[in-house]
C-alpha atoms as a PDB file:
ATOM      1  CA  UNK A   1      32.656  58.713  10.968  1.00  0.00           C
ATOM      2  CA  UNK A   2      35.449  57.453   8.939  1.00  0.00           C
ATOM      3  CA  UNK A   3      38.575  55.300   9.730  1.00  0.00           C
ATOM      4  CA  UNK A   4      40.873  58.671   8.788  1.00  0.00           C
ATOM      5  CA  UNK A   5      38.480  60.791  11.666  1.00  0.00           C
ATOM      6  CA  UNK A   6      38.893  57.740  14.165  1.00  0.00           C
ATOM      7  CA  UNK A   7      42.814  57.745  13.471  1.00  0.00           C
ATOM      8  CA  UNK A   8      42.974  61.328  14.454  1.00  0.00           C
ATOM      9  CA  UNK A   9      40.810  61.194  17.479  1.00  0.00           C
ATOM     10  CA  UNK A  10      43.043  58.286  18.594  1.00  0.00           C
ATOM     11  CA  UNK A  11      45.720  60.684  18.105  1.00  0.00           C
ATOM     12  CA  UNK A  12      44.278  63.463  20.166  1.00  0.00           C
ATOM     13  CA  UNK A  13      43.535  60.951  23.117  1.00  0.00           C
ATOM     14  CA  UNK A  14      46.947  59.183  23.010  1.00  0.00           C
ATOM     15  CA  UNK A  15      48.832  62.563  23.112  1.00  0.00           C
ATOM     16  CA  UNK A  16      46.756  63.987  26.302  1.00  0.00           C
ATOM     17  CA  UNK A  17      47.434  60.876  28.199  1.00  0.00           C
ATOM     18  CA  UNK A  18      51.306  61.146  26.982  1.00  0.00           C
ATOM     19  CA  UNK A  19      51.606  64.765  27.981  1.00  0.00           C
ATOM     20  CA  UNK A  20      50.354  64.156  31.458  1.00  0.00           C
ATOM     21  CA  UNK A  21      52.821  61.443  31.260  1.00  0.00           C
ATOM     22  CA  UNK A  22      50.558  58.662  31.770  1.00  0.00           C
ATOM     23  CA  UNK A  23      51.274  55.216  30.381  1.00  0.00           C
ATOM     24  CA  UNK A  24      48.188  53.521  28.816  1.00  0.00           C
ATOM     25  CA  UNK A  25      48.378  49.986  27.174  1.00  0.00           C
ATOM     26  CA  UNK A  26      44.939  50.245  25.119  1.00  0.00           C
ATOM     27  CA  UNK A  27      42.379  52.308  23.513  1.00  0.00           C
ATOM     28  CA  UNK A  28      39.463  51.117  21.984  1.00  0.00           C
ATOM     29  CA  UNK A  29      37.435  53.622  19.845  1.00  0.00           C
ATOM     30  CA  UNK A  30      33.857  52.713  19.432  1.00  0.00           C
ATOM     31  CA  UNK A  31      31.495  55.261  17.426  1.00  0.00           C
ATOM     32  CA  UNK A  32      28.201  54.954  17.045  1.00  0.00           C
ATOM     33  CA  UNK A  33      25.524  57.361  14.482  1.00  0.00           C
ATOM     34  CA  UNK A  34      22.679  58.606  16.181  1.00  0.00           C
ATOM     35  CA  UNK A  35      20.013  60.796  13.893  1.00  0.00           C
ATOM     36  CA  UNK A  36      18.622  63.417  16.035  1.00  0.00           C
ATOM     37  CA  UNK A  37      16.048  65.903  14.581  1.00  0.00           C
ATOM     38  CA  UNK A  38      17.629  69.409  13.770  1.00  0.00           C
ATOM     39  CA  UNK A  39      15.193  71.443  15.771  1.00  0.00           C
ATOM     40  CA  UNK A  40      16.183  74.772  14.250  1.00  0.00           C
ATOM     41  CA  UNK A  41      15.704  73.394  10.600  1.00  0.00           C
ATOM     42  CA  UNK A  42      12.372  74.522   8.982  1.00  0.00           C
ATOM     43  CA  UNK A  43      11.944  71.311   6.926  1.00  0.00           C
ATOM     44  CA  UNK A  44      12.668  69.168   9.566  1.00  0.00           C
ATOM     45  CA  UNK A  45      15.891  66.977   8.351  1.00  0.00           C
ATOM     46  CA  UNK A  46      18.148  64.254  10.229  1.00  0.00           C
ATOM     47  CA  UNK A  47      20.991  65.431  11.370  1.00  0.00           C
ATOM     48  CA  UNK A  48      23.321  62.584  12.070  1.00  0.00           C
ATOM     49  CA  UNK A  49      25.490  63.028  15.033  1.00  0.00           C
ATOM     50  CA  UNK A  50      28.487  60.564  16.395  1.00  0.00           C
ATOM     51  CA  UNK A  51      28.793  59.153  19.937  1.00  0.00           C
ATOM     52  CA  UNK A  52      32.047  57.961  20.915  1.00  0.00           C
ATOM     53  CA  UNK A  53      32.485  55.791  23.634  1.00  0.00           C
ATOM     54  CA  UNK A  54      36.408  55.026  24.630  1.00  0.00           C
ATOM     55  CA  UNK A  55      37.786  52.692  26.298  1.00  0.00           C
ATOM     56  CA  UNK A  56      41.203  53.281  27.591  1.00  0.00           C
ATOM     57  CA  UNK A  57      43.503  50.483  29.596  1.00  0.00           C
ATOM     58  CA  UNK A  58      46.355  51.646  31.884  1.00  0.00           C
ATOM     59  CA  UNK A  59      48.859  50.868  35.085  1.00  0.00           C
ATOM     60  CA  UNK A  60      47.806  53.845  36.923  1.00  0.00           C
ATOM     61  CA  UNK A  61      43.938  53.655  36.965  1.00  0.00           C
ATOM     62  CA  UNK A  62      43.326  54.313  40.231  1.00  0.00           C
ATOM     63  CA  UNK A  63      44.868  58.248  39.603  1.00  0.00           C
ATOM     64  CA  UNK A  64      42.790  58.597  36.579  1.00  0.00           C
ATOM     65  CA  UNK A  65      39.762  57.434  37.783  1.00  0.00           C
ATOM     66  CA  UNK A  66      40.028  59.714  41.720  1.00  0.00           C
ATOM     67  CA  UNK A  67      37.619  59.746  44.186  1.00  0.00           C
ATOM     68  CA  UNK A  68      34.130  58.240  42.997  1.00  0.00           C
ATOM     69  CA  UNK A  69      35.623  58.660  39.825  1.00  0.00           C
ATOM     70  CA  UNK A  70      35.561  62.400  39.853  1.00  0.00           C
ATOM     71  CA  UNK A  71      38.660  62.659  38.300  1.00  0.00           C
ATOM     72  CA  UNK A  72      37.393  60.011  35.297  1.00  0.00           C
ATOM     73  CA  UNK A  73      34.125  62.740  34.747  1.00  0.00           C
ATOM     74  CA  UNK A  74      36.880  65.630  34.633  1.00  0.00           C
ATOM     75  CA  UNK A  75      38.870  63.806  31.934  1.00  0.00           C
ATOM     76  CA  UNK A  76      36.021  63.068  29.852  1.00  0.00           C
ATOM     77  CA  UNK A  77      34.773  66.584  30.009  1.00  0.00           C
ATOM     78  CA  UNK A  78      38.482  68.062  29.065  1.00  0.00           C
ATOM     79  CA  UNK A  79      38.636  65.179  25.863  1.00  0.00           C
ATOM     80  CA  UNK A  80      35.078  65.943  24.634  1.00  0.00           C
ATOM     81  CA  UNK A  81      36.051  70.020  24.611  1.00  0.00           C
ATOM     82  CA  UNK A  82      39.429  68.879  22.667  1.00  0.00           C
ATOM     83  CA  UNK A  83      37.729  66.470  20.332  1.00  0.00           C
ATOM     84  CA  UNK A  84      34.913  68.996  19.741  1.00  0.00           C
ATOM     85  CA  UNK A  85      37.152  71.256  18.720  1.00  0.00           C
ATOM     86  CA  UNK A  86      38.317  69.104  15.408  1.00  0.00           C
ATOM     87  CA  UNK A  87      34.893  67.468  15.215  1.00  0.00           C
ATOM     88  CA  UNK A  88      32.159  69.328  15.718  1.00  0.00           C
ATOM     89  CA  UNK A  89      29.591  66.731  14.891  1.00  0.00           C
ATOM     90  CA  UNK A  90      30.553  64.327  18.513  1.00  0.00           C
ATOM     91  CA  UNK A  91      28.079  65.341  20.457  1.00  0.00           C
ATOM     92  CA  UNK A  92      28.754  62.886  23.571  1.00  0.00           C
ATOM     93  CA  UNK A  93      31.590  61.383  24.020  1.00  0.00           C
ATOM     94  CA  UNK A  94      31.647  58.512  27.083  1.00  0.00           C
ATOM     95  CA  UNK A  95      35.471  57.250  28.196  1.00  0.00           C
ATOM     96  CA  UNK A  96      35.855  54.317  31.003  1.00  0.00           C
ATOM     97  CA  UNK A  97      39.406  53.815  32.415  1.00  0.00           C
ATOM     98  CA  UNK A  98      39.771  49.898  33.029  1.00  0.00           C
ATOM     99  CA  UNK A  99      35.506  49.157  33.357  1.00  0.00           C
ATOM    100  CA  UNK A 100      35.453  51.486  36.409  1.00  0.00           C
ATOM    101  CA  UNK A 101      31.796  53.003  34.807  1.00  0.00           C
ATOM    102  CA  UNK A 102      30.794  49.770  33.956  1.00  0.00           C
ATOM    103  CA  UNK A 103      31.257  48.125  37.064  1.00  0.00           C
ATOM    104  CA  UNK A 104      30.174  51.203  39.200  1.00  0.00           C
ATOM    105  CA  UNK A 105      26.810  51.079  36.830  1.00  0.00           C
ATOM    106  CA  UNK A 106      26.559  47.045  37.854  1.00  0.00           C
ATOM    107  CA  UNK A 107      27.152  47.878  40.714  1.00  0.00           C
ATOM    108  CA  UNK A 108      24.694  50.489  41.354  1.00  0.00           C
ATOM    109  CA  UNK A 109      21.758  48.448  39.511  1.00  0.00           C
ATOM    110  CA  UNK A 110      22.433  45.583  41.477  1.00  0.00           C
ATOM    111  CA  UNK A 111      22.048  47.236  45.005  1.00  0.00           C
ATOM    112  CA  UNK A 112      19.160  49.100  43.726  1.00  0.00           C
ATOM    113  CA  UNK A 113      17.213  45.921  43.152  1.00  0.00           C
ATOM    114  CA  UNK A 114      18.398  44.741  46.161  1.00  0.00           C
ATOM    115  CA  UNK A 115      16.580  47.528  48.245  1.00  0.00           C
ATOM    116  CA  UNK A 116      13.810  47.505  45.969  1.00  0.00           C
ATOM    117  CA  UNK A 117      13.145  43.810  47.026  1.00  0.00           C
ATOM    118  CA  UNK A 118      13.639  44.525  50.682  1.00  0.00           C
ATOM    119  CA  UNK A 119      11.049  47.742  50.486  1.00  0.00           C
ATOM    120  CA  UNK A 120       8.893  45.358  48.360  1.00  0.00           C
ATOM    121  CA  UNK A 121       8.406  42.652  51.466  1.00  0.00           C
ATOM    122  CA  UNK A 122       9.143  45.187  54.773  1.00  0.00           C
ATOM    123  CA  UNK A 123       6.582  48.132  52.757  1.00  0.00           C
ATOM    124  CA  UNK A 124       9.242  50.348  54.118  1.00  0.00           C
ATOM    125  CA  UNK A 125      11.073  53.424  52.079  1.00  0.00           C
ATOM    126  CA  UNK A 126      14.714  52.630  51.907  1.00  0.00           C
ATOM    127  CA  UNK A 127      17.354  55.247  51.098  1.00  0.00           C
ATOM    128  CA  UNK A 128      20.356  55.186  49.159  1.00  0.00           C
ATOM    129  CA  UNK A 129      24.009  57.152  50.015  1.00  0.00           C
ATOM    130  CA  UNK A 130      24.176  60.733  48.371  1.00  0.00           C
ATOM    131  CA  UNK A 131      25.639  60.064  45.019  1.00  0.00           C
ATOM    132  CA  UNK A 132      26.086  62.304  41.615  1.00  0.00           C
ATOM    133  CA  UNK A 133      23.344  62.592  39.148  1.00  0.00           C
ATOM    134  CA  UNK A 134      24.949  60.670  36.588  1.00  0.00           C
ATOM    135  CA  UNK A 135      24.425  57.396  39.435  1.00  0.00           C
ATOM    136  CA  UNK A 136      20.649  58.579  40.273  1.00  0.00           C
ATOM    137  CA  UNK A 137      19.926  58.293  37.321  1.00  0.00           C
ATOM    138  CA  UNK A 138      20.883  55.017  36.527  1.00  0.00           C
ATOM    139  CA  UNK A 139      18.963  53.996  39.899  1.00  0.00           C
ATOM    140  CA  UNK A 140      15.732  55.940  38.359  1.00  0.00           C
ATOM    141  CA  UNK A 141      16.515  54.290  35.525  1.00  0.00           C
ATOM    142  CA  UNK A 142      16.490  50.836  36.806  1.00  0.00           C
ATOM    143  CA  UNK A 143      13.811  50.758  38.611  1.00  0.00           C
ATOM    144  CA  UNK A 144      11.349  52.272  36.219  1.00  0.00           C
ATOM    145  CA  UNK A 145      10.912  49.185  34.794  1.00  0.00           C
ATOM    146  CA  UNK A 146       9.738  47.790  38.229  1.00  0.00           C
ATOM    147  CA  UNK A 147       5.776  48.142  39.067  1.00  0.00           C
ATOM    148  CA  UNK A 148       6.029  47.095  42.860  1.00  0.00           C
ATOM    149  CA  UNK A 149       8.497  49.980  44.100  1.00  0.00           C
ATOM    150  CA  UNK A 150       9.153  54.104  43.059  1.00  0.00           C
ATOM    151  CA  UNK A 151      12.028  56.532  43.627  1.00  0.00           C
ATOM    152  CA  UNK A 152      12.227  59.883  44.385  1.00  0.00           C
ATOM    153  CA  UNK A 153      15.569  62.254  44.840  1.00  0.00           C
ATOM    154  CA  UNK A 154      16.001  63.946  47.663  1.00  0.00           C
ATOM    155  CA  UNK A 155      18.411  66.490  49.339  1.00  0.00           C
ATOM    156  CA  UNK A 156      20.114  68.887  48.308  1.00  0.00           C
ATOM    157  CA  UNK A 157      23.743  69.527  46.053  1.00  0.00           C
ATOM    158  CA  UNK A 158      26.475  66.650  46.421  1.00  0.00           C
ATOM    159  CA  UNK A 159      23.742  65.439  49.629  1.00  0.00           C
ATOM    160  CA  UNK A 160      21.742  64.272  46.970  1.00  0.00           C
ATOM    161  CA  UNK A 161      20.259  60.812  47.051  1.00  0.00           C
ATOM    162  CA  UNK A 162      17.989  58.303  45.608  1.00  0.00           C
ATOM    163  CA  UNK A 163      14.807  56.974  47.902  1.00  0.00           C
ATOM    164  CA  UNK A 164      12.830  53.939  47.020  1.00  0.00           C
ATOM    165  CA  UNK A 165       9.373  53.893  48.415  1.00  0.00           C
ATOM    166  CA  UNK A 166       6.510  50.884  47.917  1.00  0.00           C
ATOM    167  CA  UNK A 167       3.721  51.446  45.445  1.00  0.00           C
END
């Protein structure tokens, strides 16, 4: 992706914030190439596809972000259909408003391993509060790399939640 591309994108995401009249004070644009295999190609070619991850700083956070940051997941989803639109080769497209995802993700990895620790001494299954499956898996994710301790979903719709049982 080139510096003219990134310009425009910038543009895109500064006007939707402006025209729901919300003030932010910066945007970092970080792309990244990924080459993912074009599955409906014959020869089997790369296809290189972006990744955009934005990073947006404002006054008002705590209305763009909502409850559990539903309202954060809802703006992504509207930017990535607008930026889609212009650049067809963004495939994901990840925006944090003032390191809400990134501490929710710390946050989430660190009271995983914090139950996993407890189940590993007590032998006992420990259950987490429902949460979406963008924070499962992180959880799943996290403890993976453990050997003493598994998860498991369980539930059902927004009950959904993460339990981590001894090996």
């Amino acid at each position: 992706m080139n510096k003219e591309d990134l310009g425009k994108i910038k543009k895109i995401i500064e006007d939707f914030f402006s025209k729901m009249t919300f003030d932010i004070y910066n945007l970092d644009i970080n792309p990244t190439s990924l080459e993912i295999e074009d599955i409906l190609a014959e020869d089997s070619k790369k296809d290189e596809k972006d990744s955009l991850n934005l990073v947006v700083k404002s006054k008002d956070p705590q209305i763009l972000i909502g409850e559990n940051g539903q309202t954060l997941f809802e703006i992504q989803k509207l930017l990535r259909m607008m930026i889609n639109k212009k650049f067809p080769n963004i495939f994901h497209l990840n925006l944090d408003i003032n390191d809400y995802k990134k501490k929710k993700i710390d946050f989430l990895k660190k009271t995983a391993k914090e139950l996993a620790d407890e189940v590993m001494v007590s032998k006992v299954e420990k259950s987490m509060l429902p949460m979406s499956s963008y924070e499962r898996r992180i959880v799943h994710s996290e403890l993976s790399k453990r050997q003493d301790v598994k998860t498991e979903s369980r539930g059902e719709g927004v009950n959904r939640y993460v339990v981590i049982l001894p090996k």
